[in-house]
PDB file of N, CA and C in Angstrom:
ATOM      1  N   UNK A   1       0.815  -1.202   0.000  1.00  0.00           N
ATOM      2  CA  UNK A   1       0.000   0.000   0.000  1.00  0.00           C
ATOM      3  C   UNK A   1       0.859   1.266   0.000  1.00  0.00           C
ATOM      4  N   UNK A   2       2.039   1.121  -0.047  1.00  0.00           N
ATOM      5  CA  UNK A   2       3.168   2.425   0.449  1.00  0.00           C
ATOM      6  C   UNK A   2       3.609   2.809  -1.078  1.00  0.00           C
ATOM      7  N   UNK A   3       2.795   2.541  -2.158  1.00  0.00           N
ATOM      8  CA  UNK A   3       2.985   3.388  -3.750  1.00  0.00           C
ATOM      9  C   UNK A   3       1.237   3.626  -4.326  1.00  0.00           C
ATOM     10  N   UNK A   4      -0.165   3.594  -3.167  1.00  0.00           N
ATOM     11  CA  UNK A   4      -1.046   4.616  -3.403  1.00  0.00           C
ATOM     12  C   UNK A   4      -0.594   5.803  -3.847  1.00  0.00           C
ATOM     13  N   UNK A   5      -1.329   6.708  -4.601  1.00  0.00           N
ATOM     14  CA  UNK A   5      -1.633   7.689  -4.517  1.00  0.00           C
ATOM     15  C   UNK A   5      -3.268   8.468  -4.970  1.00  0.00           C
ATOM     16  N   UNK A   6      -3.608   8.735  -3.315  1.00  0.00           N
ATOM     17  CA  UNK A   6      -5.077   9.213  -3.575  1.00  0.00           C
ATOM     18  C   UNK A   6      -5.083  10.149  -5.252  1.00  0.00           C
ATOM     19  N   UNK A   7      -6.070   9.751  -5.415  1.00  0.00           N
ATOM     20  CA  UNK A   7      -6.568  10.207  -7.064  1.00  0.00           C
ATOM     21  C   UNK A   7      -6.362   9.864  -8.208  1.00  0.00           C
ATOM     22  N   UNK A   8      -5.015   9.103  -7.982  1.00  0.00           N
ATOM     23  CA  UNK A   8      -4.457   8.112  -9.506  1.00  0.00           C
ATOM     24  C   UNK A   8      -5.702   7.242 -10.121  1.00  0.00           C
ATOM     25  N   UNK A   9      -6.621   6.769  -9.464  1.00  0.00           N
ATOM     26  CA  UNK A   9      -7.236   5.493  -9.955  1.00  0.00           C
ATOM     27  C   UNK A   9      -8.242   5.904 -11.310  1.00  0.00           C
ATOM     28  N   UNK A  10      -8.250   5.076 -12.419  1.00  0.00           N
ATOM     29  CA  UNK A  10      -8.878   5.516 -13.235  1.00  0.00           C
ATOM     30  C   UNK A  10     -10.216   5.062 -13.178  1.00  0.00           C
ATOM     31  N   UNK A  11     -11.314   6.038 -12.966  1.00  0.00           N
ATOM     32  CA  UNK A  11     -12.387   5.655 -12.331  1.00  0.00           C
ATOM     33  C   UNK A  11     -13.461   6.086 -13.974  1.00  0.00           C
ATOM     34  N   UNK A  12     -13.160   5.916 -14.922  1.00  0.00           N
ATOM     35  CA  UNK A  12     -14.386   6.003 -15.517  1.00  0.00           C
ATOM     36  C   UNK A  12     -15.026   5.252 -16.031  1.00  0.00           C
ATOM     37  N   UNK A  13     -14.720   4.040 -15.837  1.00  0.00           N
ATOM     38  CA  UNK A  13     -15.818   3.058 -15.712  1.00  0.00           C
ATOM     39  C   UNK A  13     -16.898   2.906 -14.892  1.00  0.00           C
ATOM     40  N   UNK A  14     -16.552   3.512 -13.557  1.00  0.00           N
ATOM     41  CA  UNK A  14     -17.313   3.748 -12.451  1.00  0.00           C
ATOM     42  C   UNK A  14     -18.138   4.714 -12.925  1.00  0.00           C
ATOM     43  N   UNK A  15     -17.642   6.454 -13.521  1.00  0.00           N
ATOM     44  CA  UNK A  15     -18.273   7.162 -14.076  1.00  0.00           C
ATOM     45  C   UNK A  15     -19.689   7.025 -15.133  1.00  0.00           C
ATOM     46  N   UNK A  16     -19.052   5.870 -16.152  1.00  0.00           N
ATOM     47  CA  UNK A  16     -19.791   5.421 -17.143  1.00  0.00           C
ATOM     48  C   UNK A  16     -21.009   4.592 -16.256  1.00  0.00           C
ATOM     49  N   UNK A  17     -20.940   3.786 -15.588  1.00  0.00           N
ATOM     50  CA  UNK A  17     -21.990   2.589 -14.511  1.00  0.00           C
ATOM     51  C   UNK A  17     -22.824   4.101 -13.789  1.00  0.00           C
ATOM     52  N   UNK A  18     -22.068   4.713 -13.297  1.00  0.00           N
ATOM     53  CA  UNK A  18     -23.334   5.694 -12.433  1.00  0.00           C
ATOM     54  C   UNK A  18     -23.740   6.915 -13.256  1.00  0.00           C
ATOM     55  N   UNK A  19     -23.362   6.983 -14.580  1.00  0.00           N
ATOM     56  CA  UNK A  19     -24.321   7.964 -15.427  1.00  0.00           C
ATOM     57  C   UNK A  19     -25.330   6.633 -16.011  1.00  0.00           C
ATOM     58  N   UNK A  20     -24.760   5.695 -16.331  1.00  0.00           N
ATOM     59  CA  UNK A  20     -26.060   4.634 -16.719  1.00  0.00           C
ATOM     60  C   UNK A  20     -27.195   4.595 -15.490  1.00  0.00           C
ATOM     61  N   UNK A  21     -26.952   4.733 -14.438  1.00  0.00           N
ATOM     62  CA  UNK A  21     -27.771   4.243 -13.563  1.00  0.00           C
ATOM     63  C   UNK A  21     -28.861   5.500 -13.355  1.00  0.00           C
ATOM     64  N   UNK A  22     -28.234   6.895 -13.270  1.00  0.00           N
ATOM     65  CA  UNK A  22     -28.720   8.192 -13.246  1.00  0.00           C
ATOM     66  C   UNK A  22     -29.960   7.611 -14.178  1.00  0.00           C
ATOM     67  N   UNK A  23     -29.476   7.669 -15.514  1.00  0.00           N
ATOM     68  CA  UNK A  23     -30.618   7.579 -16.524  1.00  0.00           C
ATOM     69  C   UNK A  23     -31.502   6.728 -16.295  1.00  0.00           C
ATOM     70  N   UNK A  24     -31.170   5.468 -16.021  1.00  0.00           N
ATOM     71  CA  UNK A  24     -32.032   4.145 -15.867  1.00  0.00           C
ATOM     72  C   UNK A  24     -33.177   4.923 -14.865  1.00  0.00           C
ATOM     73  N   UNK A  25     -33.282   5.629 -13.896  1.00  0.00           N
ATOM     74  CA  UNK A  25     -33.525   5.802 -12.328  1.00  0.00           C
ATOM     75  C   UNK A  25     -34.589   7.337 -13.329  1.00  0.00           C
ATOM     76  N   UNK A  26     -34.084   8.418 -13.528  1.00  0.00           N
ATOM     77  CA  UNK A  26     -34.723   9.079 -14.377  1.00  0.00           C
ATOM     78  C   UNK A  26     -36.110   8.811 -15.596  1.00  0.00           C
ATOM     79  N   UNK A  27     -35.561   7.534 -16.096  1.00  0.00           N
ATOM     80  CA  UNK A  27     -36.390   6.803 -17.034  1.00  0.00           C
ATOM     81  C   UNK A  27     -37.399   6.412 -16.011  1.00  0.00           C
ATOM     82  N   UNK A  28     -36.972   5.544 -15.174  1.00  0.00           N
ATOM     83  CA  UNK A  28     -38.300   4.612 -14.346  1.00  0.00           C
ATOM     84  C   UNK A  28     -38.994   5.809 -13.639  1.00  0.00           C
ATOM     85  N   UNK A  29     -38.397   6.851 -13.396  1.00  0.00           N
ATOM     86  CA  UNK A  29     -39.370   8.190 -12.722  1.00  0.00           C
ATOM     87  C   UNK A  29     -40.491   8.689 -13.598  1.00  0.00           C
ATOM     88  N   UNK A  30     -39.559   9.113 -14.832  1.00  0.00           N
ATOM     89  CA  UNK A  30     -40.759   9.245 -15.814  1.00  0.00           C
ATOM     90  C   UNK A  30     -42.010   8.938 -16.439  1.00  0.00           C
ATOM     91  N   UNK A  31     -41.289   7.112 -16.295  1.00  0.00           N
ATOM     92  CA  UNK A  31     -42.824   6.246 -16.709  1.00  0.00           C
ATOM     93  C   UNK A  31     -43.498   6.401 -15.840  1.00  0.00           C
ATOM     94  N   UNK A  32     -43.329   6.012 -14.875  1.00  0.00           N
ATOM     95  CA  UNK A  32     -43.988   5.910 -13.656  1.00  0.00           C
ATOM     96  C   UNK A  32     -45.024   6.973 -13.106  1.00  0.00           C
ATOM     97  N   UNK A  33     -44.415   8.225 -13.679  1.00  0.00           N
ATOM     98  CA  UNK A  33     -45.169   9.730 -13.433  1.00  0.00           C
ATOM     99  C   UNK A  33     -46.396   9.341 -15.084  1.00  0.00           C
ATOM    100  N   UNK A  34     -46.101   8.942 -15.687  1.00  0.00           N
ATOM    101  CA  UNK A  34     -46.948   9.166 -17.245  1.00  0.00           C
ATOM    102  C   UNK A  34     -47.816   7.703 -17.095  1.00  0.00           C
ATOM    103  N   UNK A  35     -47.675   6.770 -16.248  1.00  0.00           N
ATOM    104  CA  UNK A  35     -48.454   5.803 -15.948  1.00  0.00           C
ATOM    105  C   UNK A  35     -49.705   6.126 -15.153  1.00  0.00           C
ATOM    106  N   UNK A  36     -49.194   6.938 -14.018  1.00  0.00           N
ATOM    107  CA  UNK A  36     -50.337   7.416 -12.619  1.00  0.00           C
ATOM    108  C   UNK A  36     -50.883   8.759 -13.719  1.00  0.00           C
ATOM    109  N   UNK A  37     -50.587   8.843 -14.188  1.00  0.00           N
ATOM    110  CA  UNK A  37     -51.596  10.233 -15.241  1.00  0.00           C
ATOM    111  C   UNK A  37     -52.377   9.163 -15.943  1.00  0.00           C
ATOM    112  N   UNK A  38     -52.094   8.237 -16.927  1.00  0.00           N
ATOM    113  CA  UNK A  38     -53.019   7.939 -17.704  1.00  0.00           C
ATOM    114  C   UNK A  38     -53.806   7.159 -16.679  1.00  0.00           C
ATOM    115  N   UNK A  39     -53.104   6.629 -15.872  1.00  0.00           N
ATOM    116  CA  UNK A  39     -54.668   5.617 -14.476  1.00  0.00           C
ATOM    117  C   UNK A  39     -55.419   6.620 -13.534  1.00  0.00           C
ATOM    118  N   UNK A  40     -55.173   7.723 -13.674  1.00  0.00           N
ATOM    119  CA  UNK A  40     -55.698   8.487 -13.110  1.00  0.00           C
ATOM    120  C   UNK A  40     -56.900   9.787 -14.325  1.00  0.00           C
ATOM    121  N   UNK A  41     -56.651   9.969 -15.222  1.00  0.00           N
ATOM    122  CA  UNK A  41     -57.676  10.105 -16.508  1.00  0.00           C
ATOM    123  C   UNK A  41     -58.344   9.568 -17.147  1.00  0.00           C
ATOM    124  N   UNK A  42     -58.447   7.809 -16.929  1.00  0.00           N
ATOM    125  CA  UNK A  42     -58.878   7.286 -17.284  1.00  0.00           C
ATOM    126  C   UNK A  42     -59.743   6.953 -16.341  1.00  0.00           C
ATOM    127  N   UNK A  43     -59.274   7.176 -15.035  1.00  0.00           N
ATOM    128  CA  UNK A  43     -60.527   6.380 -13.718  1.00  0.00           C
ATOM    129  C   UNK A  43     -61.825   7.789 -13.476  1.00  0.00           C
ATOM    130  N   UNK A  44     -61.412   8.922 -14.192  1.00  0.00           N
ATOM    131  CA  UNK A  44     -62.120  10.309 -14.461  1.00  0.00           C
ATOM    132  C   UNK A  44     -63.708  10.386 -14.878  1.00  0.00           C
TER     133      UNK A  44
END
């Protein structure tokens, strides 16, 4: 452990996995909001 150096690590794979996940998480918000609208205009 005595040739760390905080910040070297190449993390954009990590980057790439948690902008996928952002979106995934965004997406399921969306439907989810445009689902309870149409079950809710339709029960009208």
């Amino acid at each position: 452990m005595g040739d760390y150096k905080p910040g070297s690590m190449d993390i954009r794979e990590q980057e790439k996995t948690f902008a996928g996940f952002i979106r995934l998480v965004t997406w399921g918000a969306v439907l989810t909001v445009v689902i309870l609208i149409i079950l809710a205009l339709s029960n009208a």
